[in-house]
Protein backbone atom coordinates (compact mmCIF):
# COMPACT_ATOMS: atom_id res chain seq x y z
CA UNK A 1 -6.43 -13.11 31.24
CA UNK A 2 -7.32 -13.43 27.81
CA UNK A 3 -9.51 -9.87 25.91
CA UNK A 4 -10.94 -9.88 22.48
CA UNK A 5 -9.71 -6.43 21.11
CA UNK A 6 -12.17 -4.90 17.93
CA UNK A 7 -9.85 -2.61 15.97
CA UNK A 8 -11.32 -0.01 13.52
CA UNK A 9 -9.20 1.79 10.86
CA UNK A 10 -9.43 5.37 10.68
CA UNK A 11 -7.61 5.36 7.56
CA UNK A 12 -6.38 3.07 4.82
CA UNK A 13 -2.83 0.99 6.76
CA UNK A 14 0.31 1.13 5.37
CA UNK A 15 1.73 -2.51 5.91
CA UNK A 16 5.40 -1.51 4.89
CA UNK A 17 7.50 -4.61 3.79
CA UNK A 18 11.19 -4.65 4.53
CA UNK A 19 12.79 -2.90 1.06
CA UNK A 20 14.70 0.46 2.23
CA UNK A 21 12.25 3.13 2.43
CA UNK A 22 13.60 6.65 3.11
CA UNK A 23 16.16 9.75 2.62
CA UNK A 24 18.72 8.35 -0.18
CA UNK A 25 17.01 4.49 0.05
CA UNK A 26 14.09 4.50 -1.82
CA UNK A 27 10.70 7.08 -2.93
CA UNK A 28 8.46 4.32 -3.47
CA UNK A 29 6.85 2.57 0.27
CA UNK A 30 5.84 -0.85 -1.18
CA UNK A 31 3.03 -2.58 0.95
CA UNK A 32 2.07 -6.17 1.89
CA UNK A 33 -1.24 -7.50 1.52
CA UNK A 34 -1.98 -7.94 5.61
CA UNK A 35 -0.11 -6.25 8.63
CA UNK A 36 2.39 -8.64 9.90
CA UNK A 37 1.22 -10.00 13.46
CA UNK A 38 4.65 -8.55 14.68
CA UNK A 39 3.20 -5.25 13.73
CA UNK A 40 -0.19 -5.59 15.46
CA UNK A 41 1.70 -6.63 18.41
CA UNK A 42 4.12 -4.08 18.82
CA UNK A 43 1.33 -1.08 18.53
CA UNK A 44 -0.91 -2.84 21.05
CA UNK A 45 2.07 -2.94 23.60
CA UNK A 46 2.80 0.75 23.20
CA UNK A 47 -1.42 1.96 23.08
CA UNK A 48 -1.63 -0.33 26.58
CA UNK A 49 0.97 1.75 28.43
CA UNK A 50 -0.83 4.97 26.92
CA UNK A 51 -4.01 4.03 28.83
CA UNK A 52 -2.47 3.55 32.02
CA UNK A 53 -0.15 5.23 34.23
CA UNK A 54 2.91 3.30 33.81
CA UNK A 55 5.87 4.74 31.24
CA UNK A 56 8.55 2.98 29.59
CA UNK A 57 10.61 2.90 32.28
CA UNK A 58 12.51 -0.28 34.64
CA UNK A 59 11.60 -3.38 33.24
CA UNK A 60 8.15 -2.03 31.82
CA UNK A 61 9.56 -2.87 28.21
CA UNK A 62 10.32 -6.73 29.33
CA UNK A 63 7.06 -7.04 30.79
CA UNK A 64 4.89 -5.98 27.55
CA UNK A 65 7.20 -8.39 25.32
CA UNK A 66 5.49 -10.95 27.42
CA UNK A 67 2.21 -10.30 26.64
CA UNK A 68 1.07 -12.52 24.05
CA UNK A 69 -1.00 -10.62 21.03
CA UNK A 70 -2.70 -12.63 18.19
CA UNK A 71 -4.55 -11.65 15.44
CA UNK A 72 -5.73 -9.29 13.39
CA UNK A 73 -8.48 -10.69 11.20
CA UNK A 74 -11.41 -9.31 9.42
CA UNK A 75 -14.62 -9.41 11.69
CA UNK A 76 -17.93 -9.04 9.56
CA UNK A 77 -21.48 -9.91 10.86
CA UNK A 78 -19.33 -11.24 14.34
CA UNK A 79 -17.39 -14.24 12.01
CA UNK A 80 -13.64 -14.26 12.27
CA UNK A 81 -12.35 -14.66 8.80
CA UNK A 82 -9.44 -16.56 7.91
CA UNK A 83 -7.13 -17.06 5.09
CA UNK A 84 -7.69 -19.03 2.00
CA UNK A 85 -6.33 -22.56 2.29
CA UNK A 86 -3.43 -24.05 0.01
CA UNK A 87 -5.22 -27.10 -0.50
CA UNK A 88 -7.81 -25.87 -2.13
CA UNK A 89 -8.11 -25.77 -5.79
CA UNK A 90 -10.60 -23.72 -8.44
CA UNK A 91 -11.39 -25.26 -11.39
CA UNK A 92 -12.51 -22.34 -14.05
CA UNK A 93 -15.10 -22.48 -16.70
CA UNK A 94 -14.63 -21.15 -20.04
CA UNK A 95 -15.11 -17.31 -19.18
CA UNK A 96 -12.84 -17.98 -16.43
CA UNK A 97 -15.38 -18.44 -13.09
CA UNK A 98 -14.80 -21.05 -11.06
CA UNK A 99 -16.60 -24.25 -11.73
CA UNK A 100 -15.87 -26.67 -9.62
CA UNK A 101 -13.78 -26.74 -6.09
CA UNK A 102 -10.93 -29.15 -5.48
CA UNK A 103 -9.48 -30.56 -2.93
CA UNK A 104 -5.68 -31.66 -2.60
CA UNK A 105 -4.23 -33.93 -0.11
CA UNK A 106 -1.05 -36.68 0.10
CA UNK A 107 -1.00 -39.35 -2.71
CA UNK A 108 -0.41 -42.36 -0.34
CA UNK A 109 -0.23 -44.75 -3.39
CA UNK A 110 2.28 -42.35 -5.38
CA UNK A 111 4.90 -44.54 -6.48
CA UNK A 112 6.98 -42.52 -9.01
CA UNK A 113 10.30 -41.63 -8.17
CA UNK A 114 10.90 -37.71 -6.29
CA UNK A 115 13.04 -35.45 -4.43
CA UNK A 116 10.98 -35.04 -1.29
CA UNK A 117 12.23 -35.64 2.14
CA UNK A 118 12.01 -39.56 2.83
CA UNK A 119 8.42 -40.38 4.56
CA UNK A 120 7.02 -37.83 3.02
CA UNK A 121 4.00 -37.86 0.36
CA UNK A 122 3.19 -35.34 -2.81
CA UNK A 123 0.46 -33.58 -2.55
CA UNK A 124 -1.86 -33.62 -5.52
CA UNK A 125 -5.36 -33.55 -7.24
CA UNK A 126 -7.45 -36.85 -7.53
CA UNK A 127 -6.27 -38.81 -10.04
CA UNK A 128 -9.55 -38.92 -12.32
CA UNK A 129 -8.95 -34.88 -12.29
CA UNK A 130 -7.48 -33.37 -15.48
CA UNK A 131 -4.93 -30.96 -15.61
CA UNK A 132 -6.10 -27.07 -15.67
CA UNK A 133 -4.94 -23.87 -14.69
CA UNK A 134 -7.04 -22.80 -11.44
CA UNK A 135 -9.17 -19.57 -11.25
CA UNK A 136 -8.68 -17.31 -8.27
CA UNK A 137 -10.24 -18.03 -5.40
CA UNK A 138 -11.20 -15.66 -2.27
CA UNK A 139 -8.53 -14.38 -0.20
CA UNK A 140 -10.44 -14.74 3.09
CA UNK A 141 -13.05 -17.05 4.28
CA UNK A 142 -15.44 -16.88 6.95
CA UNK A 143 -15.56 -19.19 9.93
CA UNK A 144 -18.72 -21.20 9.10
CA UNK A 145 -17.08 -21.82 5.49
CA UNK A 146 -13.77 -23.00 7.14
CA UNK A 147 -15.60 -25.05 9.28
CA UNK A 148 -16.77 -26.95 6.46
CA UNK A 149 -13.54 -27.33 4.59
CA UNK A 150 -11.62 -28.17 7.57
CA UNK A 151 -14.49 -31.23 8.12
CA UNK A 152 -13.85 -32.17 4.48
CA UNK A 153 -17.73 -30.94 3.69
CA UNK A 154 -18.61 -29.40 0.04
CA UNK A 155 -17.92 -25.54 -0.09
CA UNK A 156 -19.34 -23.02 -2.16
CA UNK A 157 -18.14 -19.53 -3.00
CA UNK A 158 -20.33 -16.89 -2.58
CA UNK A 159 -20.85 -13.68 -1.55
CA UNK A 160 -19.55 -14.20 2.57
CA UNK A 161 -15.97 -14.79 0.92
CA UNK A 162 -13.92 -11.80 0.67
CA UNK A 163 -11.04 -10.56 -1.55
CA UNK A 164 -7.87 -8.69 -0.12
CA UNK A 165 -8.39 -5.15 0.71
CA UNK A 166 -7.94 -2.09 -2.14
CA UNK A 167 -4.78 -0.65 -2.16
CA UNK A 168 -4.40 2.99 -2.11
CA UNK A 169 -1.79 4.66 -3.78
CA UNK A 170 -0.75 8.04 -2.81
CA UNK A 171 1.94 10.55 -4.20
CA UNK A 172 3.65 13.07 -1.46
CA UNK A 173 5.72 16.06 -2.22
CA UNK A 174 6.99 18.68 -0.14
CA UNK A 175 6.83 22.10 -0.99
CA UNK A 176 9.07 24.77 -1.82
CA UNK A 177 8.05 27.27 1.04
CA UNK A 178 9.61 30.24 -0.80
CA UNK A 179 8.57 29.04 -4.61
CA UNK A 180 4.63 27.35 -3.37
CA UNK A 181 5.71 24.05 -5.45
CA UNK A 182 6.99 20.89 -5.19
CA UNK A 183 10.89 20.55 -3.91
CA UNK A 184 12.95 19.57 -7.07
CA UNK A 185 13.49 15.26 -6.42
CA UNK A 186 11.15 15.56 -2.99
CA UNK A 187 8.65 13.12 -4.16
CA UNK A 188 7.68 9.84 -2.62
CA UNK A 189 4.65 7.12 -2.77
CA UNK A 190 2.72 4.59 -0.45
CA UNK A 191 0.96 2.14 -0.83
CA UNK A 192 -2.52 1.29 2.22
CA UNK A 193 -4.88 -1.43 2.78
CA UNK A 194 -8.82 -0.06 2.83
CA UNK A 195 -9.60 -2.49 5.33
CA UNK A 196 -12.39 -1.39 6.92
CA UNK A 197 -14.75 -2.10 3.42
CA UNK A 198 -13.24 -5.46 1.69
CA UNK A 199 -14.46 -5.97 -1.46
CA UNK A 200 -17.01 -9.76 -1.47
CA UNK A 201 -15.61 -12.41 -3.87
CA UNK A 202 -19.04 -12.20 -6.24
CA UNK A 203 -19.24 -8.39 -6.03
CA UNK A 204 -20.42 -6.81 -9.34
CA UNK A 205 -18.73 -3.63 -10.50
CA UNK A 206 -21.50 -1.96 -11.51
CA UNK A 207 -23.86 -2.91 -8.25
CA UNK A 208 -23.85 -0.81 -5.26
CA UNK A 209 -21.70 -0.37 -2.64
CA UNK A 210 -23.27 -2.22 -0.24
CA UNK A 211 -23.45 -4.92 -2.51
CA UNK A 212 -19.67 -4.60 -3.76
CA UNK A 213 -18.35 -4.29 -0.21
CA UNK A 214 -18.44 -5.66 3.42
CA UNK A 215 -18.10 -3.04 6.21
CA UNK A 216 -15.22 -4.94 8.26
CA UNK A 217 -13.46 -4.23 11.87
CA UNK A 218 -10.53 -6.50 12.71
CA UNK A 219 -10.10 -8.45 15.81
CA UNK A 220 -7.39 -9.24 18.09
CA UNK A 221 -7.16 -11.13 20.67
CA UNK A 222 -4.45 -10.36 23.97
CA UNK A 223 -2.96 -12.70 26.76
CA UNK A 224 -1.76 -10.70 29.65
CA UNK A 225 0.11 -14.13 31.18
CA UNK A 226 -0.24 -12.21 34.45
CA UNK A 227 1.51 -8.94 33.90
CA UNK A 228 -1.09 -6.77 34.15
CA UNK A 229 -4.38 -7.28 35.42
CA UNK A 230 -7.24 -4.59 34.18
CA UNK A 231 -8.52 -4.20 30.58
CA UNK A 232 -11.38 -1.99 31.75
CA UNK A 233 -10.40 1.32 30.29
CA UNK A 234 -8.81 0.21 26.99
CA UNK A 235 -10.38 2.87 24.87
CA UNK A 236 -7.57 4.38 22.31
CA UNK A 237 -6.73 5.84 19.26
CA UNK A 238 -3.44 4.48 18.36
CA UNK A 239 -1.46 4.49 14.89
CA UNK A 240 -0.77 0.42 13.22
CA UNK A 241 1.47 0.06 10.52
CA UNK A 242 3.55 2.79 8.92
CA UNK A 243 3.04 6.39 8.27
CA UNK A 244 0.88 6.36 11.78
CA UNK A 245 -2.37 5.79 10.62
CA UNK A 246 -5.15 5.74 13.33
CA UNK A 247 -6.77 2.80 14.76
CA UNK A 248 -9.43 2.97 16.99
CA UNK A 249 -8.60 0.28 19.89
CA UNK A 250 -11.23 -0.90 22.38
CA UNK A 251 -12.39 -3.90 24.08
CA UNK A 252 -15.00 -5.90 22.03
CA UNK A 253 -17.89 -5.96 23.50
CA UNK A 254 -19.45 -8.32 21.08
CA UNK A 255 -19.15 -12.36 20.90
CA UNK A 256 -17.02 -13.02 17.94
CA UNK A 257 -17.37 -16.79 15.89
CA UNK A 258 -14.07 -18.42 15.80
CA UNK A 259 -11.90 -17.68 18.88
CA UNK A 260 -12.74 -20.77 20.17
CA UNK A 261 -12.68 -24.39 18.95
CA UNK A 262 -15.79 -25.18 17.72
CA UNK A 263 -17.95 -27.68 19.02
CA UNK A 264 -18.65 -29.98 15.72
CA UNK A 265 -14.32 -28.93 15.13
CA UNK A 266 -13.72 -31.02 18.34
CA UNK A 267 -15.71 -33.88 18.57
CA UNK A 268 -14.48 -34.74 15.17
CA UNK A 269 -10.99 -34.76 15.80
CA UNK A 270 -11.52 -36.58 19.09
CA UNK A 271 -10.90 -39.85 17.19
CA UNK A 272 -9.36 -38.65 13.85
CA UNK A 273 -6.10 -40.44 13.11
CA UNK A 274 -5.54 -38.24 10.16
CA UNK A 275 -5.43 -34.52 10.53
CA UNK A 276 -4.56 -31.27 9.19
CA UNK A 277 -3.27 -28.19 10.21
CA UNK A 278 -4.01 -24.55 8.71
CA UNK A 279 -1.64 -21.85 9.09
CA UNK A 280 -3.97 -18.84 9.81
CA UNK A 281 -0.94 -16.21 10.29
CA UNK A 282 2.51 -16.68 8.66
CA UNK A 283 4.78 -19.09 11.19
CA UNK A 284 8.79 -19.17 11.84
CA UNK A 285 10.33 -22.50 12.48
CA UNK A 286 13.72 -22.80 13.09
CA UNK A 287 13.81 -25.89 10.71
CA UNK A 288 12.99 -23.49 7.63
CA UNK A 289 9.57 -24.90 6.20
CA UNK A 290 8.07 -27.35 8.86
CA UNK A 291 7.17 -26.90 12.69
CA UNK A 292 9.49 -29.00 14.86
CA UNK A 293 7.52 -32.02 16.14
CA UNK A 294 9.78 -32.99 18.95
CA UNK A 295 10.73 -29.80 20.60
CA UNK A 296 8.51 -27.24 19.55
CA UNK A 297 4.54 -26.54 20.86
CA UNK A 298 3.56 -29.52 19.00
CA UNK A 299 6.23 -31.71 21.02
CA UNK A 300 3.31 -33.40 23.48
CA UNK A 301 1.48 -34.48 20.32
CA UNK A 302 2.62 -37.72 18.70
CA UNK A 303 2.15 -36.43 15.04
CA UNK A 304 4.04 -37.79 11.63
CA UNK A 305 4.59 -35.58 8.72
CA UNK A 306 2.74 -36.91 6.03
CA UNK A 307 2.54 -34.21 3.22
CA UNK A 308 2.49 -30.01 3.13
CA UNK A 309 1.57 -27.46 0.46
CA UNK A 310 2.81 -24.36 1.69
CA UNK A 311 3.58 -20.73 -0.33
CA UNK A 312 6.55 -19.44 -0.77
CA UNK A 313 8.73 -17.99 1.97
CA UNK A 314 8.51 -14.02 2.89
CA UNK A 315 10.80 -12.32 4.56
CA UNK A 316 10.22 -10.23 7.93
CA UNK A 317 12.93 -8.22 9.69
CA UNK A 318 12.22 -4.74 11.55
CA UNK A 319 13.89 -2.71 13.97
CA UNK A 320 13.48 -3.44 17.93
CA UNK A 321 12.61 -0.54 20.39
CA UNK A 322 13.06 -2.67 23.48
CA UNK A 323 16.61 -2.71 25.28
CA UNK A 324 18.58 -4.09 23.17
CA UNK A 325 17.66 -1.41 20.69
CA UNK A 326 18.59 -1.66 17.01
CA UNK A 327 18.10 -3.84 13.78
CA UNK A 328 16.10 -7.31 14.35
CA UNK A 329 17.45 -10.18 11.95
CA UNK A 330 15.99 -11.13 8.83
CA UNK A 331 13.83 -14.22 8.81
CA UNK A 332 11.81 -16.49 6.79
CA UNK A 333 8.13 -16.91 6.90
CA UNK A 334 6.13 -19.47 5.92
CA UNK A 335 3.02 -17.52 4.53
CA UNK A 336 -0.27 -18.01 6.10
CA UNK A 337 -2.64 -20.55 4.55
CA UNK A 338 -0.41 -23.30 4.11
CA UNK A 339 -1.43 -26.45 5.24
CA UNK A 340 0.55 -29.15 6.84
CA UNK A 341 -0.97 -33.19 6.82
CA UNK A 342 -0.11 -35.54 9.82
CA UNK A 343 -1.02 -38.52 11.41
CA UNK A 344 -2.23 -39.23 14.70
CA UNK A 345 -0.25 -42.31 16.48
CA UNK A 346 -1.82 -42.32 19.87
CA UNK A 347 -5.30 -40.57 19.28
CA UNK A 348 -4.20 -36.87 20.59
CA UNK A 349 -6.75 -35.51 18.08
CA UNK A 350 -8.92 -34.32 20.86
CA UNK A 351 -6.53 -32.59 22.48
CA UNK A 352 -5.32 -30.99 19.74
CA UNK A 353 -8.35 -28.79 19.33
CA UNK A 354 -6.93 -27.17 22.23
CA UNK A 355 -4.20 -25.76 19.84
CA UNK A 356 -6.84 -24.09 18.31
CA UNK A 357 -5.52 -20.14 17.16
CA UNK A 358 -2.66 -20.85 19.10
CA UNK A 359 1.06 -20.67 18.35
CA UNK A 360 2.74 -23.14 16.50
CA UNK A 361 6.29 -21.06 16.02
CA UNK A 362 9.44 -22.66 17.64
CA UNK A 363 10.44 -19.48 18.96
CA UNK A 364 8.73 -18.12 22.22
CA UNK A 365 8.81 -14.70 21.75
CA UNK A 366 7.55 -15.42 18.25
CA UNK A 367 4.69 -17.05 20.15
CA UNK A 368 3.93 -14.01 21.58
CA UNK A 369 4.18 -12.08 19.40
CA UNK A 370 1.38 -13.71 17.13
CA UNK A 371 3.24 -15.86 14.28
CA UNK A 372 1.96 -19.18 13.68
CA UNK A 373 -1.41 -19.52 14.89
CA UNK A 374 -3.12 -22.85 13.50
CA UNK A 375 -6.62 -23.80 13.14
CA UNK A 376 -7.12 -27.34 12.58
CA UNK A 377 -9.35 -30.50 10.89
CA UNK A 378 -9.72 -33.26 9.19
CA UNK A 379 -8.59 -35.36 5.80
C-alpha cells in the first residue's frame, strides 16, 4: 500500500549533521542544507505507532524498519520539486546572471590520455564552448522543468525554480535561576531550514513577499510492504530533525505532479539506447561512487557505465533506537543530483521508467529507508 504523506513545518528544522554536538563536544549545532531521508524516515516510523494502538513492544520495532519511506521534497502549486542536476552548467553574463544554460555529457571522441576507470568517458562541455566560471543556478527544480531537461529540451530559469531554504540562526543560554542571567560558558547555537517559504531563484530583494517567496509543504511518500494495513487516521503533530521541531503529518489529500513516471518520460525511453539517471536523494553503494550493476536494484537491467558527474561525498552516521541499540557506522553518500550516463544493450529503457523515485542503494534497508531514489531520461 503505497500513501502520499503532505508534511507542514511548524517551525524552521534543524537538519543536524554528524559533528559532536553537546555537554563538553561542541556549542555550535551545524545544519545541512535538506533533512537526510534517514531522518524523515525514522520520525514517520515513530508518529505511525503514535496514531495507533500498538507500542514499541515484540517485534513492533522490526516491523516499522520495513516500511519503506521516501521523500521529502518541496511541494508548491501540487509539483514535486527536485534537485538541481550536475550536468547542468550556467554560463554568466558580465554582472554575473546567467546567460546561457549548458549541458554536459560523455566525450565519446575524447582521446587524450586520463586516470578514469577503463570504459569509462569524461564528462565535459561541447567543444565549441569556451572556458568560464559558471553562475549559480537554482537549488531545486520543479517537475515540468525536469521533465524537460531529462528529455534533453531547452530550459529556462525563472521564477518556478527555487533556492535552498533560509537558515536561521539562533543563540540559547540558560539562566542563572538565583542571579536572572545567563550561566557563565552555558551558551550554545543552531542552525534551521525555513522550509515552509523557499525563497524563488529570480526573487527581488526589495519586491514583496509573495513575490520573494513560495509558500511550500513537503511530500513524502510511504510503502507499508504489508505490515500494516490502514492510513485512515494519520493526522499528527510529530517533531523531524533535531531540537523536536513540529511537523504537521497527514495524508495528502491532493494529486501531487511527479510521483509517477510521466507519460511523455516513458514513451521516450521505451526505445532509448542511451540514458541517464538523476540522483534525486543522496544514494549508498557499497562500491563507493557508482551503483552496482550486477547485484544491486539495477541488476535486471543490462546497463554500461558510460560517464558520471557526481558531488562530493557526505558523510551520514546516527545513532539506532531499534534492538540493537547504539551508534550506526559512518558512511559515504553520494550527494543528490549527481547524474550517472549508461547505455542500453537490450532496449530495457521502457522498463526502466518503472524505477522511477525508486531506490537505487545496494543496501536494503537503505532502500527503505529512502537513499537513492532516481528519476530518469534521456542523452
Amino acid at each position: 500500500m503505497r500513501v502520499i504523506l503532505q508534511l507542514s513545518p511548524l517551525d524552521p528544522l534543524i537538519a543536524r549533521d554528524g559533528r559532536p554536538f553537546g555537554a563538553g563536544q561542541g556549542n555550535r549545532m551545524r545544519g545541512l542544507p535538506w533533512p537526510l531521508p534517514s531522518v524523515v524516515a525514522g520520525s514517520f516510523r515513530t508518529a505511525f505507532v503514535k496514531t495507533g494502538s500498538e507500542d514499541f513492544s515484540g517485534d513492533l520495532p522490526q516491523r516499522l524498519m520495513r516500511i519503506a519511506v521516501a521523500g521529502v521534497f518541496p511541494v508548491h502549486e501540487q509539483q514535486l520539486y527536485f534537485p538541481a542536476p550536475n550536468d547542468c552548467v550556467a554560463e554568466p553574463s558580465g554582472n554575473g546572471k546567467v546567460v546561457k544554460i549548458h549541458r554536459v555529457s560523455p566525450d565519446m571522441d575524447y582521446s587524450d590520455g586520463c586516470d578514469l576507470p577503463e570504459g569509462l568517458m569524461p564528462v565535459m562541455l561541447p567543444a565549441e564552448v569556451d572556458d568560464f566560471k559558471p553562475a549559480e543556478i537554482p537549488a531545486w527544480w520543479p517537475i515540468d522543468k525536469s521533465i524537460d531537461w531529462l528529455l534533453g529540451k531547452t530550459v529556462q530559469f525563472d521564477g518556478s525554480f527555487l533556492n535552498s531554504p533560509v537558515q536561521e540562526f539562533r543563540d540559547h543560554v540558560k539562566l542563572d535561576p538565583e542571579l536572572g542571567a545567563a550561566a557563565e560558558g552555558q551558551i550554545f547555537s543552531t542552525t534551521g531550514l525555513n522550509v515552509s517559504h523557499m525563497p524563488k531563484f529570480s526573487s527581488h530583494a526589495k519586491g514583496k513577499f509573495t513575490e520573494r517567496f513560495a509558500d511550500v509543504t513537503l511530500g513524502a511518500r510511504v510503502n507499508t510492504n504489508g505490515e500494516f494495513k490502514s492510513f485512515d487516521d494519520f493526522n499528527i503533530l510529530h517533531s523531524l530533525g533535531g531540537e523536536r521541531r513540529l511537523v504537521h503529518w497527514r495524508r495528502s489529500s491532493e494529486k501531487i505532479n511527479g510521483w509517477t513516471c510521466p507519460t511523455e518520460i516513458r514513451s521516450t525511453m521505451a526505445d532509448a539506447t542511451k540514458v541517464r539517471m538523476i540522483l534525486a536523494t543522496p544514494a549508498i553503494f557499497k562500491q563507493g561512487w557508482k551503483p552496482d550493476l550486477d547485484n544491486g536494484p539495477l541488476k535486471g537491467f543490462s546497463l554500461k557505465l558510460i560517464g558520471a558527474t557526481i558531488g562530493r561525498w557526505n558523510a551520514v552516521s546516527g545513532w539506532s533506537l531499534a534492538p540493537p541499540r547504539g551508534p550506526k557506522a559512518i558512511r559515504r553518500m553520494v550527494p543528490a543530483g549527481s547524474v550517472y550516463f549508461f547505455e542500453v544493450k537490450k532496449g530495457d529503457g521502457e522498463k526502466l521508467a518503472e524505477m522511477w523515485l525508486e531506490s537505487v542503494s545496494d543496501d536494503d534497508q537503505e532502500q527503505r529507508d529512502g537513499f537513492g531514489l532516481a528519476v530518469w531520461g534521456t542523452w
